[in-house]
N, C-alpha and C. Protein backbone atom coordinates (compact mmCIF):
# COMPACT_ATOMS: atom_id res chain seq x y z
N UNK A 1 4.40 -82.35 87.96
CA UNK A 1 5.27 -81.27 87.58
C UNK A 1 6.52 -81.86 86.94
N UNK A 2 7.15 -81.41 85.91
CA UNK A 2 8.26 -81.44 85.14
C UNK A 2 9.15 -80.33 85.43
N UNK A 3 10.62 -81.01 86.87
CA UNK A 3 11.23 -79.86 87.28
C UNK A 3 12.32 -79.92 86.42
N UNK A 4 12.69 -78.51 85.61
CA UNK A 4 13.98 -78.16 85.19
C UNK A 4 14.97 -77.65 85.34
N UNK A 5 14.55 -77.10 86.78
CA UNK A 5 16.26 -76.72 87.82
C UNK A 5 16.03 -76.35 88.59
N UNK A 6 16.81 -76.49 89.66
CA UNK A 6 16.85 -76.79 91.35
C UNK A 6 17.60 -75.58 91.37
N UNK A 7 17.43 -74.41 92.36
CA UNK A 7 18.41 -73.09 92.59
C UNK A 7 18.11 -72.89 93.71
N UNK A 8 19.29 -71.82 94.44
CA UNK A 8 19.09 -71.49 95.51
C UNK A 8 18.87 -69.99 96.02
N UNK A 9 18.14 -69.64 96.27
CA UNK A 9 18.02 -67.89 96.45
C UNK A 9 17.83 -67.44 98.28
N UNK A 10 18.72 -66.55 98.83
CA UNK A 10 18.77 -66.13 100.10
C UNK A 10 19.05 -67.41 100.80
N UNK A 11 19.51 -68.48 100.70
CA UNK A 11 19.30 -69.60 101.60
C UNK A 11 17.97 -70.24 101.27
N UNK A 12 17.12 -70.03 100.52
CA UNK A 12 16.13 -71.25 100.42
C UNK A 12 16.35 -72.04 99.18
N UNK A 13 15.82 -73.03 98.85
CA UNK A 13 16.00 -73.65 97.57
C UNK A 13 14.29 -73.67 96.78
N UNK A 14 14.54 -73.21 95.42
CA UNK A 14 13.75 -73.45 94.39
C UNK A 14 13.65 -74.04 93.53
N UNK A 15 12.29 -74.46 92.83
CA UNK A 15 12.37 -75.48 91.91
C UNK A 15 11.40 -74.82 90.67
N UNK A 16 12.34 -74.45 89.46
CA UNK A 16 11.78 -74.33 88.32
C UNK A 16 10.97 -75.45 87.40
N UNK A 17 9.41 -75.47 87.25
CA UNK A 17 9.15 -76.80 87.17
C UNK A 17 8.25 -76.02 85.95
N UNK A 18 7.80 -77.35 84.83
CA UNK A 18 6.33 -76.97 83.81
C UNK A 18 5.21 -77.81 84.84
N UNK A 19 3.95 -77.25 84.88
CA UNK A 19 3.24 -77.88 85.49
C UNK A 19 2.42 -78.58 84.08
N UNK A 20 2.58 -79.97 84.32
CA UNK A 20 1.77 -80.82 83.17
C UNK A 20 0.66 -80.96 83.18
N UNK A 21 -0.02 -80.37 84.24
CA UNK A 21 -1.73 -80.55 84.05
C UNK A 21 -2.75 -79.38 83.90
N UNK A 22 -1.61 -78.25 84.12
CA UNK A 22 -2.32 -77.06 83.66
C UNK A 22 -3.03 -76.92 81.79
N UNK A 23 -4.05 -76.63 82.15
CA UNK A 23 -4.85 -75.88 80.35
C UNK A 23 -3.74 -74.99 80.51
N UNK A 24 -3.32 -74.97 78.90
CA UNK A 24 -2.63 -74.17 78.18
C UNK A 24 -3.49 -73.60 77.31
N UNK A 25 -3.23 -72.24 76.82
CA UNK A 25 -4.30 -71.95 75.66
C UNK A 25 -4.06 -71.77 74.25
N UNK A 26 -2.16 -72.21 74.71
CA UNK A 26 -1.29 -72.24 72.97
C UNK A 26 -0.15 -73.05 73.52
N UNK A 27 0.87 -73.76 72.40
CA UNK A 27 1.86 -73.85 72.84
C UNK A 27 3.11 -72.91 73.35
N UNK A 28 2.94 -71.77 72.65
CA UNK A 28 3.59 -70.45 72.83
C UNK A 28 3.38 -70.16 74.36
N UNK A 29 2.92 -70.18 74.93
CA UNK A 29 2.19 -69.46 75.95
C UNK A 29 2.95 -70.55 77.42
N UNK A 30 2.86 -71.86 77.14
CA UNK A 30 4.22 -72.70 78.18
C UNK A 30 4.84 -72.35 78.76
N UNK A 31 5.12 -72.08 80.07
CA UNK A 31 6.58 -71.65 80.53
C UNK A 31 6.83 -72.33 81.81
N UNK A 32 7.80 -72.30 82.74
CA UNK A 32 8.17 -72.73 83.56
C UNK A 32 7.75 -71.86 84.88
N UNK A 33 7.11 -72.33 85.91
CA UNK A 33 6.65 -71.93 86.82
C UNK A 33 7.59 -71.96 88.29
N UNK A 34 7.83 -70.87 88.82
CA UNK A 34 8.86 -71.31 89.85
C UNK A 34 8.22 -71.28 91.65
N UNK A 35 8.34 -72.35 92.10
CA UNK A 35 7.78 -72.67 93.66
C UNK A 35 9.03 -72.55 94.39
N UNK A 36 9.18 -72.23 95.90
CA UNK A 36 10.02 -72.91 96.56
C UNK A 36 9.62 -73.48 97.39
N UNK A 37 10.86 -74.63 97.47
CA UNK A 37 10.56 -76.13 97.59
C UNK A 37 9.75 -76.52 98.65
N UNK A 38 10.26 -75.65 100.05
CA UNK A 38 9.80 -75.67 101.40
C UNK A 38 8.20 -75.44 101.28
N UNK A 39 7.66 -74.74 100.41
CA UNK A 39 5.80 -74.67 100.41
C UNK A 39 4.96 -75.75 99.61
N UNK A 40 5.60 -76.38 98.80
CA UNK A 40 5.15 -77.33 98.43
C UNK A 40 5.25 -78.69 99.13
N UNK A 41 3.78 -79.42 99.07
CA UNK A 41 3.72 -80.96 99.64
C UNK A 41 3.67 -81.38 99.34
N UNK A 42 3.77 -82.93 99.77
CA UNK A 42 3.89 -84.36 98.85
C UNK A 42 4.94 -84.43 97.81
N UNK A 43 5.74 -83.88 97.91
CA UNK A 43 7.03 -84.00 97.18
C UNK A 43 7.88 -85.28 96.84
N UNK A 44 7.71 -86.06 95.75
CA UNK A 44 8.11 -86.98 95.60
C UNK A 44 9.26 -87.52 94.43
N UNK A 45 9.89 -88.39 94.40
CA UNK A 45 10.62 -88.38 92.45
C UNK A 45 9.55 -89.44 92.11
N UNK A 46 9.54 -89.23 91.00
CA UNK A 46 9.13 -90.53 90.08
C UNK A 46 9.73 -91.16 89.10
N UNK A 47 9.57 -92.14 88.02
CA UNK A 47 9.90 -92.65 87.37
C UNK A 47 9.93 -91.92 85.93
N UNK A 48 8.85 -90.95 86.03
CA UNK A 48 8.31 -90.64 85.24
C UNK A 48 9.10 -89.68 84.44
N UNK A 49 9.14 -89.88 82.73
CA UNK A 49 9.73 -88.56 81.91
C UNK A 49 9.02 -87.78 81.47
N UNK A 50 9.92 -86.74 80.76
CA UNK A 50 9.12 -85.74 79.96
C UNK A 50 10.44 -84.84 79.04
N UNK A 51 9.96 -84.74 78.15
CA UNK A 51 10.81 -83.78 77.44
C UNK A 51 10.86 -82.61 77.83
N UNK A 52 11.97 -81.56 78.05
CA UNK A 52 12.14 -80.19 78.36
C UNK A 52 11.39 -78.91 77.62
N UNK A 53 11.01 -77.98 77.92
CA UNK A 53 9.95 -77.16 76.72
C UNK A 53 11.35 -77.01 76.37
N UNK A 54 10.96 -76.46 74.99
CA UNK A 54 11.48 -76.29 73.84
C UNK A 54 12.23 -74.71 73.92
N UNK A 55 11.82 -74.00 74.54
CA UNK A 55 12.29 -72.67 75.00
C UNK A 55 13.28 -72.73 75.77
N UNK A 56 13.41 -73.94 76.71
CA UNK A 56 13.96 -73.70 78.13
C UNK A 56 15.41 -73.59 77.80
N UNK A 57 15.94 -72.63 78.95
CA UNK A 57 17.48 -72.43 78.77
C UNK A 57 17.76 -72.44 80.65
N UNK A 58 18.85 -73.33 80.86
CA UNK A 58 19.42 -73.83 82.25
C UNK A 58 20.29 -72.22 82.68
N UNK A 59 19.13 -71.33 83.02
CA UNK A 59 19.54 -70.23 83.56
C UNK A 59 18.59 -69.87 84.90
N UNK A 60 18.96 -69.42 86.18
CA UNK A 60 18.62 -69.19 87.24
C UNK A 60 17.31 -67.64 86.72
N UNK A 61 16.47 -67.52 87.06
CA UNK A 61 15.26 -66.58 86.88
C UNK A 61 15.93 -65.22 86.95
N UNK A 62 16.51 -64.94 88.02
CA UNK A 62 17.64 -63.86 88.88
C UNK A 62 19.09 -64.02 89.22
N UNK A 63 19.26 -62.59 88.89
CA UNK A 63 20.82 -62.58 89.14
C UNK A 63 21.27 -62.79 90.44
N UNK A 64 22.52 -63.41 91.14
CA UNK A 64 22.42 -63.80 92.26
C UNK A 64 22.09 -65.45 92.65
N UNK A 65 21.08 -65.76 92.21
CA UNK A 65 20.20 -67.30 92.28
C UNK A 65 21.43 -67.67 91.96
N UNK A 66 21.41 -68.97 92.83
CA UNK A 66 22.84 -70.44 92.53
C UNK A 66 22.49 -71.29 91.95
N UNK A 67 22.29 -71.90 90.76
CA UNK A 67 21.92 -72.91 90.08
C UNK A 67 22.99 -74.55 91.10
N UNK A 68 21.94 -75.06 91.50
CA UNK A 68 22.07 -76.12 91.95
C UNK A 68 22.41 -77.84 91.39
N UNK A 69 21.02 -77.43 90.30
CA UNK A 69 21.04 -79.07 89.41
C UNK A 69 20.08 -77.94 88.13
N UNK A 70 20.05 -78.36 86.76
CA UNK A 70 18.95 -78.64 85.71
C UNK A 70 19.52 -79.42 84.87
N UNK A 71 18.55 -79.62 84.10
CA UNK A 71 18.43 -80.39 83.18
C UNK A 71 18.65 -80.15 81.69
């Protein structure tokens, strides 16, 4: 996953991420998928880069949401 911002909603924290291994069926069609953090496993950093989609704008999904960290 390629996360592009860390937010916080009700007290939990979320992570707006592109998932890089999903089939796409256009480039249009890309978007950022949002998990929170607590349900996901194996959570790790890596070394690893990636360029930001091309759409993305460092805005929280919902009004309210605390933008934490993006990119």
């Amino acid at each position: 996953m390629a996360p592009h911002l860390l937010y916080e909603r009700h007290g939990d924290l979320f992570v707006g991420a592109f998932n890089l291994s999903k089939a796409w069926r256009s480039e249009a069609e890309r978007q950022l998928g949002h998990f929170k953090l607590r349900g996901l496993g194996d959570v790790a950093l890596s070394d690893e880069t990636f360029e930001p989609l091309p759409t993305y704008e460092a805005v929280t999904p919902r009004a309210g949401d605390t933008l934490v960290f993006a990119i």
